[in-house]
Protein backbone atom coordinates (compact mmCIF):
# COMPACT_ATOMS: atom_id res chain seq x y z
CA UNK A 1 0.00 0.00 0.00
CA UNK A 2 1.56 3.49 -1.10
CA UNK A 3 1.98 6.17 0.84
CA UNK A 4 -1.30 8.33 -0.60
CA UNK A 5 -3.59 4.74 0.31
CA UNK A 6 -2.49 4.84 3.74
CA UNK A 7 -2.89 8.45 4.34
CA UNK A 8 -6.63 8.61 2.62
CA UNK A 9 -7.21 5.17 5.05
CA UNK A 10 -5.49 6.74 8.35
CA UNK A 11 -7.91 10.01 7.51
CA UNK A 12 -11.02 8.23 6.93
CA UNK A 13 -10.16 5.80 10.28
CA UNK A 14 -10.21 9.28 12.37
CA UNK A 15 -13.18 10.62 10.98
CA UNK A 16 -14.92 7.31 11.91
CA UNK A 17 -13.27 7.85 15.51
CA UNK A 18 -14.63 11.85 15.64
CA UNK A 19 -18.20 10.77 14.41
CA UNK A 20 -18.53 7.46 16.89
CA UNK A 21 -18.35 10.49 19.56
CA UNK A 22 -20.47 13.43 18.02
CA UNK A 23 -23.78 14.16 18.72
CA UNK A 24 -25.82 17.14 17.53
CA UNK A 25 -26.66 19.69 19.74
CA UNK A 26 -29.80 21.91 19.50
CA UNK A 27 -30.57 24.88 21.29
CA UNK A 28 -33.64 27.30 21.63
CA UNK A 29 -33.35 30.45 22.80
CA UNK A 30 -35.54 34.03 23.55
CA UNK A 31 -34.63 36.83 20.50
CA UNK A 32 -35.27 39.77 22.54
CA UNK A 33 -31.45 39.90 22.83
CA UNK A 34 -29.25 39.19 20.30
CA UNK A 35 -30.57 35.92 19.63
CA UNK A 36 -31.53 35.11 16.44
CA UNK A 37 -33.42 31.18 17.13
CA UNK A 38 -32.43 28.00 17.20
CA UNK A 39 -28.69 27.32 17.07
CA UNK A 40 -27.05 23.63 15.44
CA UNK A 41 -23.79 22.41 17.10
CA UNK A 42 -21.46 19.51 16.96
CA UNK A 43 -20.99 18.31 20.54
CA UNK A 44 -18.33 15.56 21.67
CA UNK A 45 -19.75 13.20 23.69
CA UNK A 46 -16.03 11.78 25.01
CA UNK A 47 -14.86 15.31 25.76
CA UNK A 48 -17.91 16.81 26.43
CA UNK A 49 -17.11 20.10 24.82
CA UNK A 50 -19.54 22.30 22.40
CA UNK A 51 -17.84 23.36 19.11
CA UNK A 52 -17.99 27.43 19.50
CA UNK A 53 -19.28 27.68 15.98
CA UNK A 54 -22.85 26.85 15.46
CA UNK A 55 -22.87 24.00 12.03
CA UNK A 56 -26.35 26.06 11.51
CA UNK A 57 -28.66 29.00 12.69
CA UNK A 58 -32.28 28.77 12.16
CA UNK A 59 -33.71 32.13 12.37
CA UNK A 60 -37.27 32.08 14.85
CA UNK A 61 -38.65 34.48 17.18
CA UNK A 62 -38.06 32.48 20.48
CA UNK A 63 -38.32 29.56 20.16
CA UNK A 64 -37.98 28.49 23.59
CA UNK A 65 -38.73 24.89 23.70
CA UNK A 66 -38.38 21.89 21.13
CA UNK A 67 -40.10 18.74 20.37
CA UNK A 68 -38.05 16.15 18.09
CA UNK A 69 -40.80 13.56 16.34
CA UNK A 70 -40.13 9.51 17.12
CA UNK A 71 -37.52 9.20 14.44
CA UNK A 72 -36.19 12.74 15.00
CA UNK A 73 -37.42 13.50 11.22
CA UNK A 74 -38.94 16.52 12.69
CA UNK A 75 -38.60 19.27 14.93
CA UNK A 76 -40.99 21.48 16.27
CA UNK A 77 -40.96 24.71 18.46
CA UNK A 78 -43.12 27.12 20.49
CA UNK A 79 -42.57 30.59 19.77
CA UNK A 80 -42.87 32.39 23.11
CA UNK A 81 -44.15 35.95 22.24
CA UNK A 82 -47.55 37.90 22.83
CA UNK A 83 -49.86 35.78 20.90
CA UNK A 84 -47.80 33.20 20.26
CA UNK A 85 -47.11 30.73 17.46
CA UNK A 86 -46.25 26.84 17.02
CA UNK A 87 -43.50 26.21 14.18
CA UNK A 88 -42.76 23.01 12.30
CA UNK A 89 -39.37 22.10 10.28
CA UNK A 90 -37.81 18.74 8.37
CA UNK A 91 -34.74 17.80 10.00
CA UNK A 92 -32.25 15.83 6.97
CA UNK A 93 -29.83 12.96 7.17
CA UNK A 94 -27.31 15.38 7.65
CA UNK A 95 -29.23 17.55 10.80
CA UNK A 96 -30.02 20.13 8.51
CA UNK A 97 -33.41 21.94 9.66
CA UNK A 98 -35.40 23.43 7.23
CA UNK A 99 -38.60 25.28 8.07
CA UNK A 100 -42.00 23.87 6.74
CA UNK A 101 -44.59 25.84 8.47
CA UNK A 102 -46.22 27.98 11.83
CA UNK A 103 -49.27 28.30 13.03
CA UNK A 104 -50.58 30.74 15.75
CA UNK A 105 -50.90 28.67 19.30
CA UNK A 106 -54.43 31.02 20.32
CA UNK A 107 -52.64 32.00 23.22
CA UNK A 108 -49.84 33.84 24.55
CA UNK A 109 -46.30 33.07 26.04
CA UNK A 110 -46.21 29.22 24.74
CA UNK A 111 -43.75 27.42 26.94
CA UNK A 112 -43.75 23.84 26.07
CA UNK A 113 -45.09 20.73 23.96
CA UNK A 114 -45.04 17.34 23.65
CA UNK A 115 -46.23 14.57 20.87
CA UNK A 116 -48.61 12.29 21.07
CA UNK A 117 -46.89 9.06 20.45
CA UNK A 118 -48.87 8.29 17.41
CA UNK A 119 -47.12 11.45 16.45
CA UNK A 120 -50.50 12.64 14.95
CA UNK A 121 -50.71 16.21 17.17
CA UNK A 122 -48.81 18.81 19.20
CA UNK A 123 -49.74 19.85 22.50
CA UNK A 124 -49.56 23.54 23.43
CA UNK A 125 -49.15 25.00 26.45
CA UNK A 126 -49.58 28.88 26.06
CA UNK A 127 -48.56 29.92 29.70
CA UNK A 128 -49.65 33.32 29.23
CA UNK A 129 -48.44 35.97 31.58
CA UNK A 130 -51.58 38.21 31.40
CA UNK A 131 -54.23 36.72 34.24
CA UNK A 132 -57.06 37.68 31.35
CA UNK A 133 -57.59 35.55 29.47
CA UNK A 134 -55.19 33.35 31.60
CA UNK A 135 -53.43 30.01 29.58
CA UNK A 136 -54.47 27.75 27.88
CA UNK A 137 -53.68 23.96 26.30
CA UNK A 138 -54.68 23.87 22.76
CA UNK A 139 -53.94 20.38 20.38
CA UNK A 140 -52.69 21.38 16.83
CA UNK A 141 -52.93 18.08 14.44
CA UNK A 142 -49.61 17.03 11.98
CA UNK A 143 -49.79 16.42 8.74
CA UNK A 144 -47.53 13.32 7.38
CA UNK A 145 -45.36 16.17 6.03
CA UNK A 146 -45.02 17.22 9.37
CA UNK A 147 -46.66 20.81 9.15
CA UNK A 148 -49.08 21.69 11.98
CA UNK A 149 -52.84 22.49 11.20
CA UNK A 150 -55.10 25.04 12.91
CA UNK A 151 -55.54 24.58 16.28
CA UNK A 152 -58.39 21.70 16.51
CA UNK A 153 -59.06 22.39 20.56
CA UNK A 154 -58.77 24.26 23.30
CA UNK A 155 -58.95 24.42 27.14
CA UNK A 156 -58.96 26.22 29.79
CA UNK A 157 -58.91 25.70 33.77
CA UNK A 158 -60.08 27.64 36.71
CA UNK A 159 -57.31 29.26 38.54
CA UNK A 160 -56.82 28.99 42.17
CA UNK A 161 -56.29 32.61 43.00
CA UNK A 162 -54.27 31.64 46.08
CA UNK A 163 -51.07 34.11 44.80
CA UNK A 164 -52.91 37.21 44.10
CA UNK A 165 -50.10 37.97 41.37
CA UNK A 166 -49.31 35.16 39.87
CA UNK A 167 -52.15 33.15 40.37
CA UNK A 168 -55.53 35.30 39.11
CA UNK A 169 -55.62 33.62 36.09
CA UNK A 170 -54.73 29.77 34.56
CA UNK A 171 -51.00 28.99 33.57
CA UNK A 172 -50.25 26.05 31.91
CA UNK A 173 -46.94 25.27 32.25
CA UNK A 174 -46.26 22.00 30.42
CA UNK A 175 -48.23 19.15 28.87
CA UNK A 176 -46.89 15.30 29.22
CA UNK A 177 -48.11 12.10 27.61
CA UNK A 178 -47.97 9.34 29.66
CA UNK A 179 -45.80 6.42 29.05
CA UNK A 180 -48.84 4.47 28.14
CA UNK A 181 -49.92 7.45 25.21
CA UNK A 182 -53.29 7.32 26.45
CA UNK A 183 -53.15 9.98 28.61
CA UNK A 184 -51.61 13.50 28.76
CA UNK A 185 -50.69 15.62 31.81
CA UNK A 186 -51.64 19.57 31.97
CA UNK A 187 -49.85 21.07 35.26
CA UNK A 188 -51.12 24.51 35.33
CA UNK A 189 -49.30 26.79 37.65
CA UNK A 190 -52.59 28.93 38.31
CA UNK A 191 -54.60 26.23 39.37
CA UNK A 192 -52.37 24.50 41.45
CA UNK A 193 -53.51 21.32 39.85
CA UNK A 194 -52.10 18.47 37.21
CA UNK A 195 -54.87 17.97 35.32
CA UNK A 196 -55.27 14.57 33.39
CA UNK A 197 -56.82 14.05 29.84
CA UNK A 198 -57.69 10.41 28.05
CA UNK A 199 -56.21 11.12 24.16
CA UNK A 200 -58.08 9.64 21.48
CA UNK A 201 -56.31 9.75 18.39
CA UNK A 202 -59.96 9.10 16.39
CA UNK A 203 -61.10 11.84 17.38
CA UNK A 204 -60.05 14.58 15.59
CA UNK A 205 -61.99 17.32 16.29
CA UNK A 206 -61.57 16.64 20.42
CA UNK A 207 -58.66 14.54 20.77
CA UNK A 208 -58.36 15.25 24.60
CA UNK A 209 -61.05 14.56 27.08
CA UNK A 210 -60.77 14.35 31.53
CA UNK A 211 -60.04 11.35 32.88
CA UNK A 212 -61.63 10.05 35.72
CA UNK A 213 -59.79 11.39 38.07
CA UNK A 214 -59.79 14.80 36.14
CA UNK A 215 -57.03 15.93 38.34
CA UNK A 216 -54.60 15.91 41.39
CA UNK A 217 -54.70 18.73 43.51
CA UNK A 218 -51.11 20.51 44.88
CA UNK A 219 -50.67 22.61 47.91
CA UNK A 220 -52.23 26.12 47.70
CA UNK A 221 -50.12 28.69 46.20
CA UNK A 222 -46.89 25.79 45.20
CA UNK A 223 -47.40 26.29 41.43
CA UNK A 224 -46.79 23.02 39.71
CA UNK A 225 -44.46 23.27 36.66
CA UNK A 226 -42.86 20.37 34.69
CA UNK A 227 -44.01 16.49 35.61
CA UNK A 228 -41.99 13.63 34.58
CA UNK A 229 -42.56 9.57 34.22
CA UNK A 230 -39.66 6.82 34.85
CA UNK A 231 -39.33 4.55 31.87
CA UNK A 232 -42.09 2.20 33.39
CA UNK A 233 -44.80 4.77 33.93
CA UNK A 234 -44.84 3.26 37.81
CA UNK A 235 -43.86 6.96 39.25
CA UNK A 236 -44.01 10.41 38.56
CA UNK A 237 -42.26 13.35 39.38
CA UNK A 238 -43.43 16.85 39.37
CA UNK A 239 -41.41 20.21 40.35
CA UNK A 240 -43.40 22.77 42.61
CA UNK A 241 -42.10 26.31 41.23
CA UNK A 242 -43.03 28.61 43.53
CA UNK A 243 -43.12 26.79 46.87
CA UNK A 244 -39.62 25.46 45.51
CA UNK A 245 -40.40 21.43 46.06
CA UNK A 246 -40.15 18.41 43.99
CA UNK A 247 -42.78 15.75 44.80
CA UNK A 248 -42.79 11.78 43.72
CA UNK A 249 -45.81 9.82 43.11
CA UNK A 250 -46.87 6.40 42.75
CA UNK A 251 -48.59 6.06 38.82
CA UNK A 252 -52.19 4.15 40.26
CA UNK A 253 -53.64 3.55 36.71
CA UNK A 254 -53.33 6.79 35.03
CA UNK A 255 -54.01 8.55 38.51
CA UNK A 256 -51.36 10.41 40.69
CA UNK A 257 -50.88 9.08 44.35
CA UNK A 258 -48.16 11.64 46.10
CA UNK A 259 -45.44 9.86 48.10
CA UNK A 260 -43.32 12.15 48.98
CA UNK A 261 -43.02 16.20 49.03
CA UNK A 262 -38.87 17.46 49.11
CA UNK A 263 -38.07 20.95 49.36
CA UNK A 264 -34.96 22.18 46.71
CA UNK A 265 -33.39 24.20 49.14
CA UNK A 266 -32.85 24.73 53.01
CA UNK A 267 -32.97 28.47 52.12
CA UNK A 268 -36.24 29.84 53.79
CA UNK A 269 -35.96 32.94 51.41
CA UNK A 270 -38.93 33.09 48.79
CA UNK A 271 -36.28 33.88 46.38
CA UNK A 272 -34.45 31.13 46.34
CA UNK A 273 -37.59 28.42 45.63
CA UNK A 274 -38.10 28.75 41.73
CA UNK A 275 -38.19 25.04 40.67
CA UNK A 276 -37.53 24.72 36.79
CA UNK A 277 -36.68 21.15 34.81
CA UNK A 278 -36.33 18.12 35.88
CA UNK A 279 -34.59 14.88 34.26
CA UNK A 280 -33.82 11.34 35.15
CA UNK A 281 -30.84 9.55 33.84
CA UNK A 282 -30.96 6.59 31.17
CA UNK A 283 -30.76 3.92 33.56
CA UNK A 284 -33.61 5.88 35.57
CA UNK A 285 -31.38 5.74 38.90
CA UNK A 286 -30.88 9.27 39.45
CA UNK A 287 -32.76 12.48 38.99
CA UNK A 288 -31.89 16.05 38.64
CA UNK A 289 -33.60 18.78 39.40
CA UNK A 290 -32.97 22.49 38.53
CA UNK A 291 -33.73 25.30 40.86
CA UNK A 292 -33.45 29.08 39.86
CA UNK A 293 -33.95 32.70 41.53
CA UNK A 294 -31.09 33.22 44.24
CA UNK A 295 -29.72 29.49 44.22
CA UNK A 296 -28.88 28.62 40.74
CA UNK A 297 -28.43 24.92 41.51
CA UNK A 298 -28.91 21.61 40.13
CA UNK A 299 -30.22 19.33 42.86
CA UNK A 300 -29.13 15.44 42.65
CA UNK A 301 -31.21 12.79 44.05
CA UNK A 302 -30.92 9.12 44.16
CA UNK A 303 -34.14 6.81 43.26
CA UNK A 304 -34.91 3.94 45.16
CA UNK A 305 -35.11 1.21 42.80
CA UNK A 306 -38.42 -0.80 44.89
CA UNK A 307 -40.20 2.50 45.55
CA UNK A 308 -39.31 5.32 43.65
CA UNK A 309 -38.47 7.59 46.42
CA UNK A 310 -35.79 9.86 46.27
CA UNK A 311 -32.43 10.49 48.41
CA UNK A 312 -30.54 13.71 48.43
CA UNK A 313 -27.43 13.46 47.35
CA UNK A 314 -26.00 16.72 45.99
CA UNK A 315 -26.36 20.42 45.63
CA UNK A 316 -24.27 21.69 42.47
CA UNK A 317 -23.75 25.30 41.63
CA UNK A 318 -24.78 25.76 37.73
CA UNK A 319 -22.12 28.56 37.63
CA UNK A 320 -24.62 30.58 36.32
CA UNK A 321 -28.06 32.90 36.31
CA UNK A 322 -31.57 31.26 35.75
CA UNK A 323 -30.69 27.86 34.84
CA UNK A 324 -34.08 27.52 32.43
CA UNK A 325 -33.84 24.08 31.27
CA UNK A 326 -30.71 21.35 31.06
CA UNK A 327 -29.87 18.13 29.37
CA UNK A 328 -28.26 15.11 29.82
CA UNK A 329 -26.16 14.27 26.78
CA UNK A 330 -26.31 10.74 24.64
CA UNK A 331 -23.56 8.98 26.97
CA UNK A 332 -24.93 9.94 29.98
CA UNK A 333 -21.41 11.49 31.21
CA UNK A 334 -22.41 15.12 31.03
CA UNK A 335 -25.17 17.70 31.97
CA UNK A 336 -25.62 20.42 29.97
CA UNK A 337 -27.37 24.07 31.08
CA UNK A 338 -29.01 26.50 29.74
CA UNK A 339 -28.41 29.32 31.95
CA UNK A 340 -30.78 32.00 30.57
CA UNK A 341 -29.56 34.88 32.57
CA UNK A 342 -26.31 34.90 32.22
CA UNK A 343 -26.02 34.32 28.40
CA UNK A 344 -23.96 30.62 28.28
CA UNK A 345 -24.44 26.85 28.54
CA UNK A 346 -22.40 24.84 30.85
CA UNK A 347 -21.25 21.43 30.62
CA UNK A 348 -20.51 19.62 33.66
CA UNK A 349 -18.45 16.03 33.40
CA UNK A 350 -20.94 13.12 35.28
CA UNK A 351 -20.27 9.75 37.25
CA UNK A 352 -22.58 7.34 35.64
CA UNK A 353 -22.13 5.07 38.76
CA UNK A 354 -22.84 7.81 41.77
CA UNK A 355 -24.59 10.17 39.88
CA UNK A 356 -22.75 13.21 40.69
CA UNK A 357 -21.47 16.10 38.94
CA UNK A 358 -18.19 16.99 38.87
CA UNK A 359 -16.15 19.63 37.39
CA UNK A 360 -16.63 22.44 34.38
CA UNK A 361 -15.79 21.01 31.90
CA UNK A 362 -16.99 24.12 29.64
CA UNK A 363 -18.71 27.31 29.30
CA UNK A 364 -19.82 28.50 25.98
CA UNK A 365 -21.16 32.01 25.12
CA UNK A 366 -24.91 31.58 24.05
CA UNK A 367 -27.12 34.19 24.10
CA UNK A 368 -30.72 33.80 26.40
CA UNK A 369 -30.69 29.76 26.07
CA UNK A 370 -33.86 28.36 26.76
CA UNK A 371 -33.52 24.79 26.07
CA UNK A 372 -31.62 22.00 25.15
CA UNK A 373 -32.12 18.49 22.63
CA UNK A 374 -30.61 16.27 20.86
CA UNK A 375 -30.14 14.18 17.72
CA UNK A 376 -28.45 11.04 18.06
């Protein structure tokens, strides 16, 4: 073999290497800054670092939280503006994203959805800052294309009114299908309540209906924000954002039993209880919370394998302001942040066998991050 053959063979070996290790990165963001959408980046899963220079911009007005379709084909966002909007785009072979289409959301300040796992619709939650006409969860149907139709239905709850500011009106936070895809999850900040839905895919002109029960109630005034299901739909977990708690529950059917109520921080100071995100890792024995205001942490806890429960193991600084949403990346050693506020994303290095976070590993300039997926 000549010199050239071994060179062009040597080459192609170490791109092999590079790629074994590379994941794409995706990251939403608010545009009120200097912003300008959703930024593409090569990340290496064995050194955990974020190329600085994005392999593609998308250009969308805040789009600050993104759904990736079954076979990550398709991406979709929720533009988080007065009267808001729902966007659709093709994602290629390559990760190019291309847009296809957007559709208003018939609300305002959209701040998460989720896919029914027929992938058929996209549930909205428009969060809405404004306690008239308060939130809102609306179901926009996908075409096989993957553009979204007009918005099909639409619902509202009854707020509790406990938090005279922040609680006059309904705020839907998030919107979670259950592992079984039979049932979706609406925790509405405003109401103080998770309220369940039975989905029916047949029915497309009322896809969601309440369950029996319709709802769990949470403590007046905690302001439920973003649930979660382990891989077995047998527990739940749900972050409290403004009494600053994280509660587990036993899955009873499709209905919520609570098991346990932990508090984020030992700080008494309102300020520091601002629950956001929470994730569990792949082998679904630890979960990570993020808390924001005043403590800028990520909270560590281990789950009991029999019961669910959690165990405190770790409070880590996320080196940062408003840590808005985080990620774990495709090997499980790192945990990325989006730390809003302060205009960067932080990778910290991971123990997949105690769970906790270790050192810096990097900080990247990013401009209002909101959220954080990726392609595999």
């Amino acid at each position: 073999m000549n010199r050239t053959w071994k060179s062009l063979l040597t080459a192609s070996l170490m791109t092999l290497m590079i790629d074994a290790h590379a994941a794409t990165l995706l990251v939403g963001s608010y545009t009120d800054g200097q912003s300008e959408g959703i930024y593409r980046y090569r990340f290496d899963s064995k050194t955990g670092h974020i190329d600085p220079k994005p392999l593609q911009v998308v250009k969308s007005v805040s789009p600050s939280w993104l759904v990736l379709s079954a076979d990550q084909r398709l991406l979709f966002a929720v533009n988080e503006t007065k009267q808001g909007h729902a966007s659709s785009f093709s994602v290629s072979d390559r990760g190019e994203i291309k847009p296809l289409n957007q559709v208003p959301s018939r609300g305002d300040e959209p701040t998460h959805a989720s896919l029914s796992q027929d992938q058929r619709y996209l549930f909205v939650a428009n969060y809405a800052v404004a306690a008239d006409p308060g939130g809102s969860l609306v179901v926009l149907p996908v075409a096989k294309g993957g553009k979204l139709g007009e918005v099909v239905q639409q619902v509202r709850h009854k707020p509790s009114g406990v938090n005279p500011e922040r609680q006059a009106g309904a705020h839907v936070h998030s919107l979670v299908v259950a592992p079984d895809g039979q049932h979706v999850y609406a925790s509405d900040l405003g109401a103080d309540k998770v309220f369940i839905y039975r989905y029916d895919g047949a029915s497309p002109d009322r896809p969601l209906s309440p369950a029996s029960p319709p709802a769990v109630e949470l403590p007046p005034g905690s302001g439920p924000r973003h649930l979660l299901f382990d891989a077995k739909g047998r527990h739940a977990y749900l972050t409290l954002e403004m009494s600053g708690e994280v509660v587990m529950f036993d899955v009873r059917e499709h209905a919520l039993v609570e098991r346990q109520r932990l508090p984020l921080t030992e700080h008494p100071d309102a300020a520091a209880k601002a629950s956001g995100g929470l994730h569990l890792s792949a082998d679904g024995r630890f979960l990570y919370v993020s808390n924001r205001g005043t403590a800028n942490e990520i909270v560590v806890y281990g789950v009991s394998a029999e019961d669910g429960r959690l165990t405190l193991l770790q409070r880590r600084s996320v080196e940062g302001d408003h840590p808005r949403e985080f990620a774990l990346d495709p090997s499980d050693n790192f945990l990325l942040v989006a730390n809003q506020k302060s205009n960067q994303i932080v990778v910290i290095r991971r123990d997949p066998r105690s769970g906790r976070l270790g050192e810096t590993v990097q900080t990247l300039s990013q401009d209002a991050p909101s959220d954080l997926k990726f392609i595999e």
